[in-house]
PDB file of N, CA and C in Angstrom:
ATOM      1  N   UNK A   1       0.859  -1.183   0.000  1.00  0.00           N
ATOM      2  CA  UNK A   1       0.000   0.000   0.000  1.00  0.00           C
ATOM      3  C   UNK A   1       0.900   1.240   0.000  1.00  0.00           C
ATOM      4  N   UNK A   2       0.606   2.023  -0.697  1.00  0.00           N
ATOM      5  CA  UNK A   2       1.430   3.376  -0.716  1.00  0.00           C
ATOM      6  C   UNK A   2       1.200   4.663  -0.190  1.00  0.00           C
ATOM      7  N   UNK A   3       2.256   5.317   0.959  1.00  0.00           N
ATOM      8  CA  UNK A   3       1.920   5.239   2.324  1.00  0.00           C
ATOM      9  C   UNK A   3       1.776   6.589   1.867  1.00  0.00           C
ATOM     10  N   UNK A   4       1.564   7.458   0.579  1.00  0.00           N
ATOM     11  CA  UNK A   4       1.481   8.994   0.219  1.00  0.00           C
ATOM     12  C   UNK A   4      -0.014   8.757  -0.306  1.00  0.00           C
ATOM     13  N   UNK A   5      -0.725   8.293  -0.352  1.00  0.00           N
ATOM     14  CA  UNK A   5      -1.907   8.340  -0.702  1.00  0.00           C
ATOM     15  C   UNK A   5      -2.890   8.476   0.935  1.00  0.00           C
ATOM     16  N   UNK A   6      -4.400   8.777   0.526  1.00  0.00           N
ATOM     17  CA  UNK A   6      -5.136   9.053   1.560  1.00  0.00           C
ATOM     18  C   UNK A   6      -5.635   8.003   2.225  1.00  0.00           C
ATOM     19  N   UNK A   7      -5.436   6.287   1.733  1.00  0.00           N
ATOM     20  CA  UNK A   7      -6.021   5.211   2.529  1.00  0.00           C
ATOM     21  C   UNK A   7      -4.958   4.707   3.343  1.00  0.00           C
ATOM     22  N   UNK A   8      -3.586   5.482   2.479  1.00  0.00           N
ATOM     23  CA  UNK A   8      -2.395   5.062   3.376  1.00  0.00           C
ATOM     24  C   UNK A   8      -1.632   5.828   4.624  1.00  0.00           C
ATOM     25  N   UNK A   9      -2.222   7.099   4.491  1.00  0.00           N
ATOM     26  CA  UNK A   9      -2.481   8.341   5.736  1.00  0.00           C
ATOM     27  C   UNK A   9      -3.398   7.523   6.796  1.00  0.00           C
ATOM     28  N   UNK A  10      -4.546   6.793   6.337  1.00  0.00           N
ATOM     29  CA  UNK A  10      -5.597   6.177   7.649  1.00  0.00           C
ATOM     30  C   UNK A  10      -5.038   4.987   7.944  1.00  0.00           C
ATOM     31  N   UNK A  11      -4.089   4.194   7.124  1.00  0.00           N
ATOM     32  CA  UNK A  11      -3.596   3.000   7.389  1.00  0.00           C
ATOM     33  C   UNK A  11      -2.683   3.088   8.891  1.00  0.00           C
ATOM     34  N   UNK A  12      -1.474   4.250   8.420  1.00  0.00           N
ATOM     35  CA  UNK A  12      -0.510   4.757   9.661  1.00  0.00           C
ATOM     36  C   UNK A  12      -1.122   5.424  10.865  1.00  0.00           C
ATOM     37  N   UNK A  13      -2.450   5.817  10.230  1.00  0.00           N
ATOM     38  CA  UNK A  13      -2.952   6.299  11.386  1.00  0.00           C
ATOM     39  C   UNK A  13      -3.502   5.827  12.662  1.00  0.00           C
ATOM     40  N   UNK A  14      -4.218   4.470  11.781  1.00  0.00           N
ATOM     41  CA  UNK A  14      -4.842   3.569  12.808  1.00  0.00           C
ATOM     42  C   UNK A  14      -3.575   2.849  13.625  1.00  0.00           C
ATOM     43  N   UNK A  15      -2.419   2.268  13.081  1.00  0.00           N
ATOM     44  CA  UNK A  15      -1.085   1.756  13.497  1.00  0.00           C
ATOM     45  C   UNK A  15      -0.751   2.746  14.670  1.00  0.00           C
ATOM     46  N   UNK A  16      -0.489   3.778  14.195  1.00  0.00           N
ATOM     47  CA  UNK A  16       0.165   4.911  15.755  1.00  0.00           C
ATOM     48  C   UNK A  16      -0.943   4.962  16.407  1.00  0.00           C
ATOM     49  N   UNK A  17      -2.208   5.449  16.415  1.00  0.00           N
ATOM     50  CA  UNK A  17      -3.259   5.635  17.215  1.00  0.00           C
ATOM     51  C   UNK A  17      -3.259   4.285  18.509  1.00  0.00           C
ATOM     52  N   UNK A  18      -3.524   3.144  17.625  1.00  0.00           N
ATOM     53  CA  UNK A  18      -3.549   1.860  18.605  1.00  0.00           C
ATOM     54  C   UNK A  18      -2.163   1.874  19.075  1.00  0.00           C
ATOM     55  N   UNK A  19      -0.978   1.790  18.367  1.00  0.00           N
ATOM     56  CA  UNK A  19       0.383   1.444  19.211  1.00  0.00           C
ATOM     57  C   UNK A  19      -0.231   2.770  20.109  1.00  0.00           C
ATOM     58  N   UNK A  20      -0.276   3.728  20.330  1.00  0.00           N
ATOM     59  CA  UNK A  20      -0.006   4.766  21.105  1.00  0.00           C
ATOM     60  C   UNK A  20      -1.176   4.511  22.771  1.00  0.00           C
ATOM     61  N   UNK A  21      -2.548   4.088  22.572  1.00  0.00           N
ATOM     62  CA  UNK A  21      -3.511   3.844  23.251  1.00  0.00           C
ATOM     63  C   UNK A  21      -2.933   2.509  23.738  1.00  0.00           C
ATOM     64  N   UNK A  22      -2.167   1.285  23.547  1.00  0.00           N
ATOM     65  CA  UNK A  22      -1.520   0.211  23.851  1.00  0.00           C
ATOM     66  C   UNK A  22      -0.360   0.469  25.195  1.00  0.00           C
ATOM     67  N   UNK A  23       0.475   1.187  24.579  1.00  0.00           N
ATOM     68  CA  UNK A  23       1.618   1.948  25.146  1.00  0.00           C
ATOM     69  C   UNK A  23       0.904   2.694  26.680  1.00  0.00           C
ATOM     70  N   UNK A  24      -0.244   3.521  26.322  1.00  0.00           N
ATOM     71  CA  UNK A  24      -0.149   3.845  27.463  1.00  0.00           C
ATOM     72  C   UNK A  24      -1.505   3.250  28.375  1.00  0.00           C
ATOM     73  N   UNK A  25      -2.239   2.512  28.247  1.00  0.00           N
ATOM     74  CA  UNK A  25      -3.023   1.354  28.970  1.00  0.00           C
ATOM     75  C   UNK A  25      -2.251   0.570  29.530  1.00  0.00           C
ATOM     76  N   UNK A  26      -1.886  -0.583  29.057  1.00  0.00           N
ATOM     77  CA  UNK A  26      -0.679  -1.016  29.323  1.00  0.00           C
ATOM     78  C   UNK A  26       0.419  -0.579  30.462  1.00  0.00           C
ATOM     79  N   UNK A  27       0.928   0.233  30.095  1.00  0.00           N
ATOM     80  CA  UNK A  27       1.816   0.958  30.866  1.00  0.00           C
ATOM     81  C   UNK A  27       1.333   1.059  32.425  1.00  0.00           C
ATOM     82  N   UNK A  28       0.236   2.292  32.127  1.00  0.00           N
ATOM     83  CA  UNK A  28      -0.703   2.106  33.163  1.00  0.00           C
ATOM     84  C   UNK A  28      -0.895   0.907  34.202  1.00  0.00           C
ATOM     85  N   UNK A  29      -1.525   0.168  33.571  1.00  0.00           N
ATOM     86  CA  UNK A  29      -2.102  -0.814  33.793  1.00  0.00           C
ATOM     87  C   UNK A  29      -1.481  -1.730  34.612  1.00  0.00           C
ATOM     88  N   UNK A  30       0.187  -2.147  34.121  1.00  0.00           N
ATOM     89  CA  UNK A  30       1.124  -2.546  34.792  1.00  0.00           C
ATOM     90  C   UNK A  30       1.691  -2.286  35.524  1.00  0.00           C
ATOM     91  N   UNK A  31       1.988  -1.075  35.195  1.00  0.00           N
ATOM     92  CA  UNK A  31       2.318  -0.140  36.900  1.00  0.00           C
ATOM     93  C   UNK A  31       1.266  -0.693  38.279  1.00  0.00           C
ATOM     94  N   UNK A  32       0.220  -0.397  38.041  1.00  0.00           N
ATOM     95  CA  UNK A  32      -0.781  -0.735  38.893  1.00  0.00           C
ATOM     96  C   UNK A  32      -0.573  -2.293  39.349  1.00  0.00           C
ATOM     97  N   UNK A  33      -0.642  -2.910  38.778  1.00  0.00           N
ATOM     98  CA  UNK A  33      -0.082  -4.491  39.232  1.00  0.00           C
ATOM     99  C   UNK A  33       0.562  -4.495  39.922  1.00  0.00           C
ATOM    100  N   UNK A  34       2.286  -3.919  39.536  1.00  0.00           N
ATOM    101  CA  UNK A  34       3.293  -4.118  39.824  1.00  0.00           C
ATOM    102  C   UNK A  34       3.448  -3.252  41.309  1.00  0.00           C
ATOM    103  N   UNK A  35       3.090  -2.716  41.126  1.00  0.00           N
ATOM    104  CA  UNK A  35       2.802  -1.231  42.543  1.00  0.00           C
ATOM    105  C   UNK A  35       1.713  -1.545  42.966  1.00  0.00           C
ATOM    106  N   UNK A  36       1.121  -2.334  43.231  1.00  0.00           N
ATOM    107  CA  UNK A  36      -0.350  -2.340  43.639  1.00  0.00           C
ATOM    108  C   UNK A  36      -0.394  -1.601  45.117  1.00  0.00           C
ATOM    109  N   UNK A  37      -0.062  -2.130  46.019  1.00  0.00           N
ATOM    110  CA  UNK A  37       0.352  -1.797  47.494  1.00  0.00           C
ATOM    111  C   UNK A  37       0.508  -0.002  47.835  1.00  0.00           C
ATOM    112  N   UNK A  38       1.256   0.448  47.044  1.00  0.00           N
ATOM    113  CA  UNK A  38       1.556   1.965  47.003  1.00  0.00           C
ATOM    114  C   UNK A  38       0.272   2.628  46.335  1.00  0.00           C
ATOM    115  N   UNK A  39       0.227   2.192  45.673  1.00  0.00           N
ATOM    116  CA  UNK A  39      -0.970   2.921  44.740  1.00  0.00           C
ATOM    117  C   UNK A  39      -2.053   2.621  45.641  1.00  0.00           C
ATOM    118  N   UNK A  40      -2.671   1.939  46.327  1.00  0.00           N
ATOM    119  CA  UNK A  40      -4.049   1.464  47.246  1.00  0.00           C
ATOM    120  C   UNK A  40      -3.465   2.439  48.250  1.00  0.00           C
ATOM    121  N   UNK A  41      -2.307   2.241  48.715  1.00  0.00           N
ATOM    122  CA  UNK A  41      -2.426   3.324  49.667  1.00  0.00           C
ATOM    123  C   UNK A  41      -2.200   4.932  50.066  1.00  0.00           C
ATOM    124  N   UNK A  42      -1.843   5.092  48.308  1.00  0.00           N
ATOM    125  CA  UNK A  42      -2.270   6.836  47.891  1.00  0.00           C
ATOM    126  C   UNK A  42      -3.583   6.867  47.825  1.00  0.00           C
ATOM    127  N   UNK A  43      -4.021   6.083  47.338  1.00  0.00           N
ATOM    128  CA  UNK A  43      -5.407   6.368  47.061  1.00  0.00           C
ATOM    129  C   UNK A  43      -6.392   6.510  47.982  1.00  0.00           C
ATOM    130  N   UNK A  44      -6.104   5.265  49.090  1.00  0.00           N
ATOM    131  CA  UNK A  44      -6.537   5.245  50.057  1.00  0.00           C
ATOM    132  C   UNK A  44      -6.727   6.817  51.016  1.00  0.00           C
ATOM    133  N   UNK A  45      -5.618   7.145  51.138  1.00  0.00           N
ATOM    134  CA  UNK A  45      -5.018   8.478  51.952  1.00  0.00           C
ATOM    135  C   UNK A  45      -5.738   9.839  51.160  1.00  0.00           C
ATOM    136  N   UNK A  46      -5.975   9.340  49.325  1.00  0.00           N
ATOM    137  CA  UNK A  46      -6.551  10.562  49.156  1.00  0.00           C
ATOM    138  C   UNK A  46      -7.789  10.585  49.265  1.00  0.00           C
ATOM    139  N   UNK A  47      -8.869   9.464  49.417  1.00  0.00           N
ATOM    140  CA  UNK A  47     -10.045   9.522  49.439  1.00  0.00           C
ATOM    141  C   UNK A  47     -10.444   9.096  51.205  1.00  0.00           C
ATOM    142  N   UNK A  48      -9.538   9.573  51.657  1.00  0.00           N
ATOM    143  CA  UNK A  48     -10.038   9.046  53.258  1.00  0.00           C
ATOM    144  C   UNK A  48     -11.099   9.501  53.818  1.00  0.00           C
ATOM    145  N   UNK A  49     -11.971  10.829  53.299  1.00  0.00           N
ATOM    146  CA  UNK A  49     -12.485  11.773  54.189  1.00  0.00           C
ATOM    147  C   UNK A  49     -13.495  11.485  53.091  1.00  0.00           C
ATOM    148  N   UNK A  50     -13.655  10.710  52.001  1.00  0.00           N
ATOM    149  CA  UNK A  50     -14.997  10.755  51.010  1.00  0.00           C
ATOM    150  C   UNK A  50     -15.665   9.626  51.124  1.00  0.00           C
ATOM    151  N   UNK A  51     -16.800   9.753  50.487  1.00  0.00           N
ATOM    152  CA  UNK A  51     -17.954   8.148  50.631  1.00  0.00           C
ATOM    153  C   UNK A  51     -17.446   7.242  50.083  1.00  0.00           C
ATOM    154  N   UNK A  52     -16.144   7.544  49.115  1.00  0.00           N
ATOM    155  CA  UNK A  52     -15.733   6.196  48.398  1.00  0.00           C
ATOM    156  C   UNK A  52     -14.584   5.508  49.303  1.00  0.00           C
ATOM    157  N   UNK A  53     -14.411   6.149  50.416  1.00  0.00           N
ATOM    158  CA  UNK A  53     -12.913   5.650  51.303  1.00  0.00           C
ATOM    159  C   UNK A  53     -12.789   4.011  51.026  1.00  0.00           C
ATOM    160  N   UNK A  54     -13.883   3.292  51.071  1.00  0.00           N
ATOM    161  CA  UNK A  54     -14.389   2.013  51.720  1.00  0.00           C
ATOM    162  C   UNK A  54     -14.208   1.306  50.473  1.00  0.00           C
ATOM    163  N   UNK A  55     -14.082   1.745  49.187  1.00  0.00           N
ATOM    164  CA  UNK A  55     -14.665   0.863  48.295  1.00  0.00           C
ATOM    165  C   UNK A  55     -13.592   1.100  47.472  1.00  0.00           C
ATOM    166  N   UNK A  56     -12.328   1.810  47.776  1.00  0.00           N
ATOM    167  CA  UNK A  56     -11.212   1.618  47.052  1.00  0.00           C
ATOM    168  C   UNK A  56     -10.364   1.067  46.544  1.00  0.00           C
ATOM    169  N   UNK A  57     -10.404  -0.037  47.193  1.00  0.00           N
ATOM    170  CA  UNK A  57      -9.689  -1.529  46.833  1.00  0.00           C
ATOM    171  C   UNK A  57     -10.510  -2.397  45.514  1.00  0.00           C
ATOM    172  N   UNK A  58     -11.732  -1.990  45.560  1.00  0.00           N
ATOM    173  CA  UNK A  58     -12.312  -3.079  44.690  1.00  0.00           C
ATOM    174  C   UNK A  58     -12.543  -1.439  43.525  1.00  0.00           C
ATOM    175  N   UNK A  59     -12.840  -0.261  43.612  1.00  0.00           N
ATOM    176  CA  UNK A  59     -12.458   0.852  42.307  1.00  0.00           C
ATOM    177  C   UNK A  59     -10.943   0.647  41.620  1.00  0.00           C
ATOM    178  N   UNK A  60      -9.789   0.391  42.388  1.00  0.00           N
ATOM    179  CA  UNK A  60      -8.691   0.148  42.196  1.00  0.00           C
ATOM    180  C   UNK A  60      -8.354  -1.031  41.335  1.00  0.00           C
ATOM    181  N   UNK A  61      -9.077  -2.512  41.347  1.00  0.00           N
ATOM    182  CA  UNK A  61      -8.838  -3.263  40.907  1.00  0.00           C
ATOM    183  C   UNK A  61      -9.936  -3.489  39.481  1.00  0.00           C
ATOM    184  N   UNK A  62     -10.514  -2.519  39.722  1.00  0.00           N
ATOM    185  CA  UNK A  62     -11.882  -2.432  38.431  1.00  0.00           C
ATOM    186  C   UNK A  62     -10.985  -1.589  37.552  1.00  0.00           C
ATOM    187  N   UNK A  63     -10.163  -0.432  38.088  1.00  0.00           N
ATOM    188  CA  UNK A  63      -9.895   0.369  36.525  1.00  0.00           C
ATOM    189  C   UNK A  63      -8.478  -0.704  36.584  1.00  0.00           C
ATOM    190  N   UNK A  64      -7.793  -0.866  37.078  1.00  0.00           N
ATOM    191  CA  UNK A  64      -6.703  -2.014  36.347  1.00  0.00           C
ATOM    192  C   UNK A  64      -7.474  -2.970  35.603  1.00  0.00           C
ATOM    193  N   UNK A  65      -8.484  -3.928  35.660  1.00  0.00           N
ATOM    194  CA  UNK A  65      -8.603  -4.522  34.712  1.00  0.00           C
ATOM    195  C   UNK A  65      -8.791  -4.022  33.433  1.00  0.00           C
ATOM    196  N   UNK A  66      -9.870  -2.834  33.859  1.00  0.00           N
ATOM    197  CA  UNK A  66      -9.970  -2.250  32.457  1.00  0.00           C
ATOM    198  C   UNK A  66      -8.899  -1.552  31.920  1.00  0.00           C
ATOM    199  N   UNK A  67      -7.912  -1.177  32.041  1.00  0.00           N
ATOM    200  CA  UNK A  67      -6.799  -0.727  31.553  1.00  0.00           C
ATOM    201  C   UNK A  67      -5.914  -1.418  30.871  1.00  0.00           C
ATOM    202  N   UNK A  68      -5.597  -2.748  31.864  1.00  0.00           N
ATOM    203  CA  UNK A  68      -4.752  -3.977  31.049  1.00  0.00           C
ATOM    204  C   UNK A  68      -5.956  -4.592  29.979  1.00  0.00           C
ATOM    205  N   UNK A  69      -7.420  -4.710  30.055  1.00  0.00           N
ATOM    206  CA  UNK A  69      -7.761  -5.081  29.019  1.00  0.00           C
ATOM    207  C   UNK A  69      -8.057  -3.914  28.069  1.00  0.00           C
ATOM    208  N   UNK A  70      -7.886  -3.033  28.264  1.00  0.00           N
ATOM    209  CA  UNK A  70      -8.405  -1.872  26.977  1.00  0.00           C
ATOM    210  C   UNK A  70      -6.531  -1.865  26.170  1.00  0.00           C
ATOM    211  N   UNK A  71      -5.840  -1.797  27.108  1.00  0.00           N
ATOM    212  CA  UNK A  71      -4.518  -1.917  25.934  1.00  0.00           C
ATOM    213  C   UNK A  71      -4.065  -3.413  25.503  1.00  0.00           C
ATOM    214  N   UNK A  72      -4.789  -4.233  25.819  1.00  0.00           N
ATOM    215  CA  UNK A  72      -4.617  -5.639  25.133  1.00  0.00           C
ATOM    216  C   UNK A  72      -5.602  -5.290  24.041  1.00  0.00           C
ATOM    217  N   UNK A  73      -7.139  -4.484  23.640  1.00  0.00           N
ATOM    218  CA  UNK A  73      -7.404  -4.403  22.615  1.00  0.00           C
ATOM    219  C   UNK A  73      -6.493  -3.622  22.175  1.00  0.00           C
ATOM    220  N   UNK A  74      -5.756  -2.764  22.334  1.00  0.00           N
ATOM    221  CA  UNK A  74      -5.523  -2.134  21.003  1.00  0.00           C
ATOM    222  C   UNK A  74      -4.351  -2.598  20.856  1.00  0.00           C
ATOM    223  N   UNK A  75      -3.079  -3.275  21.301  1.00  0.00           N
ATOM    224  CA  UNK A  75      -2.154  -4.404  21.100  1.00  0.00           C
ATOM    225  C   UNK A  75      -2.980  -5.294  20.075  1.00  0.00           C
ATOM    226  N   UNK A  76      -3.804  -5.787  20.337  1.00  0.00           N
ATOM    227  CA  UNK A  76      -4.468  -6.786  18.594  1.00  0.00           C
ATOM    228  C   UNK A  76      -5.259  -5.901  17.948  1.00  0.00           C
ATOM    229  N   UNK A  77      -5.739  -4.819  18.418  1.00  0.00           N
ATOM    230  CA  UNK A  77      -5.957  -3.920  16.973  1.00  0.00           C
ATOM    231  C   UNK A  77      -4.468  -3.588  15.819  1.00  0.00           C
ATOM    232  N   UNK A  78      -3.264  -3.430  16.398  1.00  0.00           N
ATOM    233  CA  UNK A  78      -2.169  -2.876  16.270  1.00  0.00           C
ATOM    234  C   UNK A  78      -1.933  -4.098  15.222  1.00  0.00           C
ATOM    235  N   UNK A  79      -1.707  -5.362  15.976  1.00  0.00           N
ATOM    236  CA  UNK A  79      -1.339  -6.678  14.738  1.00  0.00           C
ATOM    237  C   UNK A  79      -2.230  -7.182  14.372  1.00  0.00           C
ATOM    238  N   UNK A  80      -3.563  -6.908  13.854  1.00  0.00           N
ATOM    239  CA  UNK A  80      -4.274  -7.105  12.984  1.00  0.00           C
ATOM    240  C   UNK A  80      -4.136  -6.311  11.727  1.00  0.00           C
ATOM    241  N   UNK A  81      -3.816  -4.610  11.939  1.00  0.00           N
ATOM    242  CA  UNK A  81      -3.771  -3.657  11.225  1.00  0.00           C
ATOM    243  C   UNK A  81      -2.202  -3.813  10.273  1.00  0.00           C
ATOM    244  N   UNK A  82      -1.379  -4.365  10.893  1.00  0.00           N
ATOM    245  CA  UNK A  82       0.185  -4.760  10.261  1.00  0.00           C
ATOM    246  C   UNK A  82      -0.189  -6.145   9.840  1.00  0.00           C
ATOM    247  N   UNK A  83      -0.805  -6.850  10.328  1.00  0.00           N
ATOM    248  CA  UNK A  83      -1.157  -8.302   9.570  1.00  0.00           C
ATOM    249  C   UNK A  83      -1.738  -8.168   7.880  1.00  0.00           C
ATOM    250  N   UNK A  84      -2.295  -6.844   7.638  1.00  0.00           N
ATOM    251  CA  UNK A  84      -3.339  -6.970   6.466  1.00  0.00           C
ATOM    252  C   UNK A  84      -4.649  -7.096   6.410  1.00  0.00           C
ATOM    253  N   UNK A  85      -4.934  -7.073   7.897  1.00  0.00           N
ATOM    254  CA  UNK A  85      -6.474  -7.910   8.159  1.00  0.00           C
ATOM    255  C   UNK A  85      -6.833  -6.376   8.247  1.00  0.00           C
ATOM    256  N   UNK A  86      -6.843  -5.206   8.515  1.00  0.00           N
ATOM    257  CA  UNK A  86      -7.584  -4.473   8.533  1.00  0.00           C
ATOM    258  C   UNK A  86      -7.780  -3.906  10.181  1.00  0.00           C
ATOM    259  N   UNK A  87      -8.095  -2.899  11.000  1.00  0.00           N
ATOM    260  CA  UNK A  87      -8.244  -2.779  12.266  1.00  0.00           C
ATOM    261  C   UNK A  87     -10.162  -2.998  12.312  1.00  0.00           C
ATOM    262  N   UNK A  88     -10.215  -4.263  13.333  1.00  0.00           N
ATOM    263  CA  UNK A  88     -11.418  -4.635  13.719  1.00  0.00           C
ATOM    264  C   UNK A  88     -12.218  -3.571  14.538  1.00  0.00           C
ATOM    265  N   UNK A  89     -13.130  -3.194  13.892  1.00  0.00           N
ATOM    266  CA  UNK A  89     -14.014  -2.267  15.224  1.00  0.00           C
ATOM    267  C   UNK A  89     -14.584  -2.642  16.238  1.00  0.00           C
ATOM    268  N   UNK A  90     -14.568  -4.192  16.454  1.00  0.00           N
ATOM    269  CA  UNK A  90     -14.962  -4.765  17.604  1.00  0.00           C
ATOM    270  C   UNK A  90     -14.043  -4.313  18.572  1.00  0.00           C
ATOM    271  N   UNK A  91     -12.284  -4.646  18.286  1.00  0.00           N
ATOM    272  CA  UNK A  91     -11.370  -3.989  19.323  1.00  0.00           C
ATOM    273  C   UNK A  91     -11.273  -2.948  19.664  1.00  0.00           C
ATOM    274  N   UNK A  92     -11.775  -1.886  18.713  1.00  0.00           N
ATOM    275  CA  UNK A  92     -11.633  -0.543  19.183  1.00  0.00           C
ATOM    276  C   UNK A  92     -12.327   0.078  19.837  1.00  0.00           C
ATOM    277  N   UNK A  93     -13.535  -0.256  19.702  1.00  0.00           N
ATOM    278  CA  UNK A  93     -14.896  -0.055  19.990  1.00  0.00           C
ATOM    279  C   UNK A  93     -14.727  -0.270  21.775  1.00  0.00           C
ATOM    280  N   UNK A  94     -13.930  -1.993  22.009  1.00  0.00           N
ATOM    281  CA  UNK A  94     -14.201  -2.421  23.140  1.00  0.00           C
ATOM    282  C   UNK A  94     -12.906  -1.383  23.919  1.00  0.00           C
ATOM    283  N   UNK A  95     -12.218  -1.147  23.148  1.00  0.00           N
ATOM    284  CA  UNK A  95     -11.198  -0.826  23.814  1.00  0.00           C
ATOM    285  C   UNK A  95     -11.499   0.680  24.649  1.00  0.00           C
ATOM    286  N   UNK A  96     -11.983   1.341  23.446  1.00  0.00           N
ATOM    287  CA  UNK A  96     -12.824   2.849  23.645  1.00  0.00           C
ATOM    288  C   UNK A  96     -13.982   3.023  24.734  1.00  0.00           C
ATOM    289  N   UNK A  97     -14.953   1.714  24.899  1.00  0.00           N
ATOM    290  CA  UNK A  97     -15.948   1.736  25.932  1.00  0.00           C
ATOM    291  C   UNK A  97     -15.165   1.641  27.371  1.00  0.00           C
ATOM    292  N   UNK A  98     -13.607   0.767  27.648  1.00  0.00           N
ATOM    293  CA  UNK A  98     -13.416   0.408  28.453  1.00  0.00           C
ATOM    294  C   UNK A  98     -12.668   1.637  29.212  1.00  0.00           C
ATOM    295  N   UNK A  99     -11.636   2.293  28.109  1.00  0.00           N
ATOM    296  CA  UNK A  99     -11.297   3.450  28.851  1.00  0.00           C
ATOM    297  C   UNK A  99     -12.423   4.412  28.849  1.00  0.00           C
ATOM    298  N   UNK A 100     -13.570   5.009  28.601  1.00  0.00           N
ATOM    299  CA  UNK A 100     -14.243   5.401  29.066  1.00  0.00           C
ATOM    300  C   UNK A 100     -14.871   4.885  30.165  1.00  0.00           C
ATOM    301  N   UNK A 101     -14.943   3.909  30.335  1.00  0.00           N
ATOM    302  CA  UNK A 101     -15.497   3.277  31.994  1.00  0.00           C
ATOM    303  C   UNK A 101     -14.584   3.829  32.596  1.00  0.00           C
ATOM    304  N   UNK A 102     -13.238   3.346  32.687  1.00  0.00           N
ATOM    305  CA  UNK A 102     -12.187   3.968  33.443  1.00  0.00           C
ATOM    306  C   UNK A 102     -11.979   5.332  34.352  1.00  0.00           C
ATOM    307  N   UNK A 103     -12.346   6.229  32.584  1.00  0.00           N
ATOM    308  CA  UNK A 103     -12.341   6.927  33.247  1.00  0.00           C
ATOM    309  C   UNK A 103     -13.318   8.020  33.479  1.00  0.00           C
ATOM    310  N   UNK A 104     -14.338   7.500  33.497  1.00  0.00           N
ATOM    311  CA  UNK A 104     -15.463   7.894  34.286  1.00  0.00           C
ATOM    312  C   UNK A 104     -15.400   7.323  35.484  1.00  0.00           C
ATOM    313  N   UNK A 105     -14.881   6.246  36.545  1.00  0.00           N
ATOM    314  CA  UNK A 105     -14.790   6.162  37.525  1.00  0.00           C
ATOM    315  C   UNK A 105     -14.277   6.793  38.034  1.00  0.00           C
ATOM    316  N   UNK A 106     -12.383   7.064  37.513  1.00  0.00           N
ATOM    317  CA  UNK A 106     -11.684   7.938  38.260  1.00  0.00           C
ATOM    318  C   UNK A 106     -12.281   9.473  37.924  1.00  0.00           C
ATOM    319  N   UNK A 107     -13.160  10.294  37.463  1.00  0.00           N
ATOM    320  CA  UNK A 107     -13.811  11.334  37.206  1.00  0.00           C
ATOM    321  C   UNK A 107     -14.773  11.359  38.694  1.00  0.00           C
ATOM    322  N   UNK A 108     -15.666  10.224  38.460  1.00  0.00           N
ATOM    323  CA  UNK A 108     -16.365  10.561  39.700  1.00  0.00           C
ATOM    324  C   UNK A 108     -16.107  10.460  41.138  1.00  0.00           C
ATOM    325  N   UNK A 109     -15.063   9.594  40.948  1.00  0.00           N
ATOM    326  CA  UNK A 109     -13.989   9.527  42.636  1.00  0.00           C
ATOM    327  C   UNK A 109     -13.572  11.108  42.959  1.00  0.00           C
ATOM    328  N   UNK A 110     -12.879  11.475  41.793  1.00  0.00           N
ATOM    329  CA  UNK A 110     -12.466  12.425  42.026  1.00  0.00           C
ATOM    330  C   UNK A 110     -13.159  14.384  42.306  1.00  0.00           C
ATOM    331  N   UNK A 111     -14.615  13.840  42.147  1.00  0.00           N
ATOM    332  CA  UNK A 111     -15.597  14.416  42.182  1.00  0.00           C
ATOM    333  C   UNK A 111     -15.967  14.415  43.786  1.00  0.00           C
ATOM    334  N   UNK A 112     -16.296  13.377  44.034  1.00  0.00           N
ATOM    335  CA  UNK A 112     -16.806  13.013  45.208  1.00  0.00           C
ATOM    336  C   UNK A 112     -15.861  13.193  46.422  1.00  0.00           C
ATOM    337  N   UNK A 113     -14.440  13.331  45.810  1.00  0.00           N
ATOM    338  CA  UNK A 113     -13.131  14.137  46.883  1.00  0.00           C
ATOM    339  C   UNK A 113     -13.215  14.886  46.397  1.00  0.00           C
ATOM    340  N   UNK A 114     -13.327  16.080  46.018  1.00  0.00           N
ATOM    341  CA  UNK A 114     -13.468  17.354  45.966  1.00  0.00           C
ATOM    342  C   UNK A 114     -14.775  17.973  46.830  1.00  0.00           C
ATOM    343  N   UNK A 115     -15.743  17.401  46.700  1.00  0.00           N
ATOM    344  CA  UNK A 115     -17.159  17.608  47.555  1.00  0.00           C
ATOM    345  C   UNK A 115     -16.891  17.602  48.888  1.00  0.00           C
ATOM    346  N   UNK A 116     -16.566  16.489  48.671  1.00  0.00           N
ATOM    347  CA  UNK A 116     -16.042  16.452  50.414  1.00  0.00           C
ATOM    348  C   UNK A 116     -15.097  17.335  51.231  1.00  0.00           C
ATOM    349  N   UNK A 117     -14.047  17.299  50.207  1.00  0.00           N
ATOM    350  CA  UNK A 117     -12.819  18.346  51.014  1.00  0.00           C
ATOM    351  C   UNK A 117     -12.948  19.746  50.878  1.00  0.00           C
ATOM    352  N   UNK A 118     -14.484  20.150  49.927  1.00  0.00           N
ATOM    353  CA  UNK A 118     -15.091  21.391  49.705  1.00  0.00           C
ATOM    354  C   UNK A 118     -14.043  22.140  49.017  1.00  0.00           C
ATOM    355  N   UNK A 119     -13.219  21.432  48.229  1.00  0.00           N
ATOM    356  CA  UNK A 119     -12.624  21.992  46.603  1.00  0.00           C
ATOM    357  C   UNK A 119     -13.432  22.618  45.859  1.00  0.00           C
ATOM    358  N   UNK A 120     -12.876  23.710  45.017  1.00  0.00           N
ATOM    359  CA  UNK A 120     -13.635  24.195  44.444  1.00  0.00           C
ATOM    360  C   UNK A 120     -13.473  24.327  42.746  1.00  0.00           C
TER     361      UNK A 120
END
């Protein structure tokens, strides 16, 4: 495919877009694993004084999944799209709903500590 034409502009595009959404889910994602302990207990410390204090351990382990699985879709969006097969909108799609779950959780955590600590 010839990468100066306009199907070959969306070809590279979809390639960096997913490597790039991979890279940093992923990243994310693993950190959180790997750090789990530190991270529960920033979090912990920052939501101490809000309604979510209690339920941080299991918010914590909800956006890691979705993180390691939203950059595992776009890791096989990425080698599907270099395979020839085309980028599946099932992966992207899932990948796109999941970081939006994400991060609409951490949105409303972070909502609900601000209320509390009467941030403004």
């Amino acid at each position: 495919m010839p990468l100066h034409t306009l199907a070959g502009a969306i070809y590279l595009t979809q390639i960096f877009g997913s490597a790039f959404l991979a890279i940093l889910f992923l990243q994310s994602g693993i950190d959180k694993v790997i750090d789990y302990r530190s991270n529960l207990e920033w979090l912990k410390g920052h939501f101490a004084k809000s309604t979510l204090g209690g339920v941080v351990p299991i918010l914590l382990t909800a956006i890691t999944i979705l993180e390691v699985t939203a950059g595992r879709c776009d890791y096989c969006a990425v080698l599907r799209t270099t395979n020839g097969k085309g980028i599946r909108w099932g992966s992207r799609a899932c990948s796109l709903l999941l970081a939006d779950a994400g991060h609409n959780l951490s949105a409303r955590a972070e909502l609900s500590s601000c209320l509390v600590r009467g941030d403004q």
